[in-house]
N, C-alpha and C. Protein backbone atom coordinates (compact mmCIF):
# COMPACT_ATOMS: atom_id res chain seq x y z
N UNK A 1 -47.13 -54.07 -149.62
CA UNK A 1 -47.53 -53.26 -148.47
C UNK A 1 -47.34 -54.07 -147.19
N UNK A 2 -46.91 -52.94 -146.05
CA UNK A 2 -46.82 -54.03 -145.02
C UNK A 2 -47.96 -54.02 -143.97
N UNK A 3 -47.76 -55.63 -143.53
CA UNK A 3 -49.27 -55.63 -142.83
C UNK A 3 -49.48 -54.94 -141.52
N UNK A 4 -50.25 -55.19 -140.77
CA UNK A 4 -50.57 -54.15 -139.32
C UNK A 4 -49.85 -54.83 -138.17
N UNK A 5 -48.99 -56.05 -138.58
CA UNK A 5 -48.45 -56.79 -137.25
C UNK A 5 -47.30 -56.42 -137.34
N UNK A 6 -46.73 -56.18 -138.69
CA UNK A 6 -45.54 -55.88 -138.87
C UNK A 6 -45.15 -54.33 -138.39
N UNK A 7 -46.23 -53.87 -138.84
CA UNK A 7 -45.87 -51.86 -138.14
C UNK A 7 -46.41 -51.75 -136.87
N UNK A 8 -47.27 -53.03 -136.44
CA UNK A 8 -47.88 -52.56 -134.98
C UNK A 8 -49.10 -51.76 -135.05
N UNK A 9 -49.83 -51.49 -135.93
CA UNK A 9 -50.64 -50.78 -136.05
C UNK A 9 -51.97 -51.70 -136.14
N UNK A 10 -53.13 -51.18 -135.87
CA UNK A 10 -54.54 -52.03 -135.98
C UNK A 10 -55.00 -50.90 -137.15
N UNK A 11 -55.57 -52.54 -138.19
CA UNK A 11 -56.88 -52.27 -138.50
C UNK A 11 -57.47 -51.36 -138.72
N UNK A 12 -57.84 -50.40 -139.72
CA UNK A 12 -59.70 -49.60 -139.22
C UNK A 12 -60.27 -50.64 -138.69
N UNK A 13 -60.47 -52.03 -139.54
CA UNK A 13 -61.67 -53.05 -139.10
C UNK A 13 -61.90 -53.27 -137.60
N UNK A 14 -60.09 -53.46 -137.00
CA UNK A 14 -59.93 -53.75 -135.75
C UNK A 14 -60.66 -52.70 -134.82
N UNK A 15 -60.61 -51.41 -135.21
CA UNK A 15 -60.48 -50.21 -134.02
C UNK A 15 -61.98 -50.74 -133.46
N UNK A 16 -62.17 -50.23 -132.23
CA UNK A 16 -63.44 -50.14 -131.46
C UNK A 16 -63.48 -48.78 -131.02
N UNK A 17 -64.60 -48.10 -131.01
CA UNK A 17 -64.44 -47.02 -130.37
C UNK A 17 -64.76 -47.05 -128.90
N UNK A 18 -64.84 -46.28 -128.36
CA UNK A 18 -65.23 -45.52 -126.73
C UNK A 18 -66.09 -45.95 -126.40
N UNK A 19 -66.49 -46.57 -125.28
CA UNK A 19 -67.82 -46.90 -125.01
C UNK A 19 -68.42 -45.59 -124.54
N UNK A 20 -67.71 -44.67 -123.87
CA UNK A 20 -68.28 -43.29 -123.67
C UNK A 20 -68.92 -42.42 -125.02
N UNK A 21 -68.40 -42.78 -125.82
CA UNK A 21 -69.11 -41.99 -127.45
C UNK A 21 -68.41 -40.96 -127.52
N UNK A 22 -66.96 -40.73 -127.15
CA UNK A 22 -66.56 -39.56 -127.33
C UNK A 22 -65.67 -39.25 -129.00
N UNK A 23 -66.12 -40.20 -129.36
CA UNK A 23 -64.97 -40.39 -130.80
C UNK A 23 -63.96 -40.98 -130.44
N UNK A 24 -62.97 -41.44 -129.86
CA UNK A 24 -62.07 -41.41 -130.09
C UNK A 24 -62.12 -43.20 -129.70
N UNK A 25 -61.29 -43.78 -130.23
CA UNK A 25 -60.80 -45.49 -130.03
C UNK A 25 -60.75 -45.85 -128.52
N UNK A 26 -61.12 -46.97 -128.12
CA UNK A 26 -61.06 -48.01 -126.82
C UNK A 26 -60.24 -48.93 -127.09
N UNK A 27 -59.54 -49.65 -126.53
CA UNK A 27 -59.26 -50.85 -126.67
C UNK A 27 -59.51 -51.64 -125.12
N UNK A 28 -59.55 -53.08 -125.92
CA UNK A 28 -59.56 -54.08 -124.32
C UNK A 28 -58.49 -54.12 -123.19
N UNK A 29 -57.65 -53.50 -123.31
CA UNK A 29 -56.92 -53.11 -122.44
C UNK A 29 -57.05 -52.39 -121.07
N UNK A 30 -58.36 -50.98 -121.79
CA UNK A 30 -58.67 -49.80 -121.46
C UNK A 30 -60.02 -49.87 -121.23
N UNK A 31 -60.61 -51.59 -120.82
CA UNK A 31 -62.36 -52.17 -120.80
C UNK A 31 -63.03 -50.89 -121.95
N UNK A 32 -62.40 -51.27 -123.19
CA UNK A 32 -63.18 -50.42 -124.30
C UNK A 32 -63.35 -48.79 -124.39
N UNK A 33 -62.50 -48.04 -123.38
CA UNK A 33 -63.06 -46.70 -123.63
C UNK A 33 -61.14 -46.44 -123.70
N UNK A 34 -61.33 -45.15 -124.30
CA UNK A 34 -59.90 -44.17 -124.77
C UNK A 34 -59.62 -44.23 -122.98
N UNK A 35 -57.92 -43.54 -123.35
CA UNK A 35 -57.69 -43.33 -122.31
C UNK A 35 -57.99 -42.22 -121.55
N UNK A 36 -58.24 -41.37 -121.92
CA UNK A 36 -58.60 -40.25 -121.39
C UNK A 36 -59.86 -40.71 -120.47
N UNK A 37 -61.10 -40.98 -121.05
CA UNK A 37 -61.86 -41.58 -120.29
C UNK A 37 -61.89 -42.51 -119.28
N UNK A 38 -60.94 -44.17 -119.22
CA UNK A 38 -60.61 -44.54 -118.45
C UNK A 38 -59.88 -43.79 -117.56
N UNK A 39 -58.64 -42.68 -117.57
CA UNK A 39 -58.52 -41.97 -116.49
C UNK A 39 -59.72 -41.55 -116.04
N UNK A 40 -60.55 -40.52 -116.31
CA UNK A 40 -61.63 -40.25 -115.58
C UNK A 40 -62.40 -41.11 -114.80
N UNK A 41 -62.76 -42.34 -115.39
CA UNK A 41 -62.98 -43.06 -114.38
C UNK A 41 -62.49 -43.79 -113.35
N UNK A 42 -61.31 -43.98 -113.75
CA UNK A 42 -60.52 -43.93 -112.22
C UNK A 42 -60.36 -42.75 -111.44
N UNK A 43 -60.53 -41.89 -111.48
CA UNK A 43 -60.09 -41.04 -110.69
C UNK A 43 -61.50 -40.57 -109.93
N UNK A 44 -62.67 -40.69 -110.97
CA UNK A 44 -63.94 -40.65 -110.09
C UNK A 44 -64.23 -41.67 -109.10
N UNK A 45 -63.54 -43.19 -109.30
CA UNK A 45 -64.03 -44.43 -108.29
C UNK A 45 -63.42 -44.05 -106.91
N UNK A 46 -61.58 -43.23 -107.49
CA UNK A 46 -60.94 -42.80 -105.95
C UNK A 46 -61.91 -41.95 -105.46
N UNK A 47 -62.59 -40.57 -105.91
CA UNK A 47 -63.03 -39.89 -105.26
C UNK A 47 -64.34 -40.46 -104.78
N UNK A 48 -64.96 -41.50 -105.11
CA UNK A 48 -66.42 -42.04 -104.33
C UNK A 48 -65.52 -43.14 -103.12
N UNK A 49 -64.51 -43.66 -103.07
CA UNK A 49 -64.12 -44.35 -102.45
C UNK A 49 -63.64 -43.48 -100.87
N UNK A 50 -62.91 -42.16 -101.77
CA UNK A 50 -62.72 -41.40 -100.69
C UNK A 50 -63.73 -40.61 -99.71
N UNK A 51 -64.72 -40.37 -100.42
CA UNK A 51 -65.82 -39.91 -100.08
C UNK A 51 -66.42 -40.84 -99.11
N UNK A 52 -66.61 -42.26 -99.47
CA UNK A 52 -67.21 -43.18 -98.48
C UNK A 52 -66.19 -43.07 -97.16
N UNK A 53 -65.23 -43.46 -97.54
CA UNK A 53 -64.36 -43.70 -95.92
C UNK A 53 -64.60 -42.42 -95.25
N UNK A 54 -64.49 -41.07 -95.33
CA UNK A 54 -64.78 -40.36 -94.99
C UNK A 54 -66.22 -40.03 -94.50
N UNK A 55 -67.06 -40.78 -94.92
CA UNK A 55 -68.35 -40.48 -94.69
C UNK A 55 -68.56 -42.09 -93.17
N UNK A 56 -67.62 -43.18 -93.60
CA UNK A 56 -67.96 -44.19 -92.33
C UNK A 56 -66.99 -43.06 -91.03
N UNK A 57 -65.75 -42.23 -91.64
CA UNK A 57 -64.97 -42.51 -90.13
C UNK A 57 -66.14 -41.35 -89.19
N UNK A 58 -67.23 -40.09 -90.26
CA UNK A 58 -67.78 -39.31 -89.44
C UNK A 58 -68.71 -39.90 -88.47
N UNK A 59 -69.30 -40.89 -89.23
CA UNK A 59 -70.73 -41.67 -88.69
C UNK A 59 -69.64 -42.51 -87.20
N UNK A 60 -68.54 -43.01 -87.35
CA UNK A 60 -67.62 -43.72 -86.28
C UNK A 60 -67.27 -42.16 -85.35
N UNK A 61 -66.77 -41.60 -85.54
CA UNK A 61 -66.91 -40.67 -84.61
C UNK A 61 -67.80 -39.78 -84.12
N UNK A 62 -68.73 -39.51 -85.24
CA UNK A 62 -70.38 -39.35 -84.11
C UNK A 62 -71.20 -40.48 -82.85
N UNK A 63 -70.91 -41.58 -83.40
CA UNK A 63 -71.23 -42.46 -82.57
C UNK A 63 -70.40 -42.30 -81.34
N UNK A 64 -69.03 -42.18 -81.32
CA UNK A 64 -67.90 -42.42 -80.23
C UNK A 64 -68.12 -41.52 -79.33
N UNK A 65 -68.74 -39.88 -80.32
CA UNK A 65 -68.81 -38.41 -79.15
C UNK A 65 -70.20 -38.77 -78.37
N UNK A 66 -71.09 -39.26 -79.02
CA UNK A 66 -72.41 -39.29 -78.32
C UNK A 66 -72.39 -40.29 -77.35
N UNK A 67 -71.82 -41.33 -77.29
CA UNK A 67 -71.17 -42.46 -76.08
C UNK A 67 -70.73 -41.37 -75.01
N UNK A 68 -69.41 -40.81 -75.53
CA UNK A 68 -69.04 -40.43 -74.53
C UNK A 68 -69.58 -38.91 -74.21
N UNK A 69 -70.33 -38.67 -74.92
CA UNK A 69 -71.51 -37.48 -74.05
C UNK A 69 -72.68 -38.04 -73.06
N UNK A 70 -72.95 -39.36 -73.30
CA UNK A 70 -73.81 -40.28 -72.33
C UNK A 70 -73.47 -40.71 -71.45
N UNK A 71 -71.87 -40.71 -71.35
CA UNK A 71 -71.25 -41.17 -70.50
C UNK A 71 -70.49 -39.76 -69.24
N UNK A 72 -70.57 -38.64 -70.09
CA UNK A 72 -70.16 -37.38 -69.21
C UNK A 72 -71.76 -36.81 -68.65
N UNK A 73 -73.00 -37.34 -69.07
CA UNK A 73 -73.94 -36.67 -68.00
C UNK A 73 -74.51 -37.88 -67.38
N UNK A 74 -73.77 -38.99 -67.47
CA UNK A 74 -74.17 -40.18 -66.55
C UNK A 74 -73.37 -40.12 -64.98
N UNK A 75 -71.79 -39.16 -65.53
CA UNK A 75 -71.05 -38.91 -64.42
C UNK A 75 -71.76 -37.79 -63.61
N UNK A 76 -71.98 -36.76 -64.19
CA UNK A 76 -72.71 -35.67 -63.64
C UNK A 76 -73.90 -35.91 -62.71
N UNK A 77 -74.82 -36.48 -63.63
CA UNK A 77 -75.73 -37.06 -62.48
C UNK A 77 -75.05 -37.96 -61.28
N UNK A 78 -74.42 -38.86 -61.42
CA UNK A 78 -73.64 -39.65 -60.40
C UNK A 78 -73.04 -38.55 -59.17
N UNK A 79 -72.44 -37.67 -59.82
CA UNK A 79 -71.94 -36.50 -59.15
C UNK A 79 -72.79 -35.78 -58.18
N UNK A 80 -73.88 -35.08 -58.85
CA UNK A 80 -74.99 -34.50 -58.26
C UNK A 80 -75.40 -35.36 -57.49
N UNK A 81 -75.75 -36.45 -57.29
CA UNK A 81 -76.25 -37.22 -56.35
C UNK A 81 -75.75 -37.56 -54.95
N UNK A 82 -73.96 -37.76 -55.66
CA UNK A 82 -73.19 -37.68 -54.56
C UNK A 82 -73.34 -36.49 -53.05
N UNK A 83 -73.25 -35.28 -54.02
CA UNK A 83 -73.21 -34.18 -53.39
C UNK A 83 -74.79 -33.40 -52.97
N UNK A 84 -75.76 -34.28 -53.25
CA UNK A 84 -77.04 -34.56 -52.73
C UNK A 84 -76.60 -34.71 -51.30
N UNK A 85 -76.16 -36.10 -51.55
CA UNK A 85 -76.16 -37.20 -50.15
C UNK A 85 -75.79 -36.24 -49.58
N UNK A 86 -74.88 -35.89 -49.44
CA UNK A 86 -73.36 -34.93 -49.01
C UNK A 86 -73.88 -33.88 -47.57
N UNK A 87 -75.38 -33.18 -48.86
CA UNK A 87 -75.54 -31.79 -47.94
C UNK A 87 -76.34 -32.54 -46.98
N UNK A 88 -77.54 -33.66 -47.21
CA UNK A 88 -78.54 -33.51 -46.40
C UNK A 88 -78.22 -34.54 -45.05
């Protein structure tokens, strides 16, 4: 019979399963879970990753509008004052 190096094949002894418990084999390749699962978790880290940047650029552009909303009734008042002086 031929052995498992020769066909490429592992083991029962070898197999590990999923660290997810889904049945199906992991290997160290795949940090122990099938592939199916390792896709999923990549594709969930993009979407928390995407989620964060998206969540700093709102907080960066709320900050930027409220500057420059402090800065458009800082003119206004400046303005009004002007045109204070102006009438009296």
């Amino acid at each position: 019979m031929e052995s498992s190096k020769e066909t490429g094949c592992r083991d029962p002894e070898d197999a590990i399963l999923c660290i997810n418990e889904c049945d199906f084999f992991g290997s160290a390749a795949t940090m122990n879970m099938c592939s199916k699962c390792q896709k999923d978790m990549i594709l969930l880290k993009q979407e928390h990753a995407n989620l964060a940047a998206g969540s700093n650029k709102d907080i960066v552009y709320k900050r930027s509008s409220n500057d420059e909303s402090e800065l458009a009734l800082a003119d206004i008042a400046v303005a009004s004052a002007n045109l204070a002086s102006q009438i009296s």
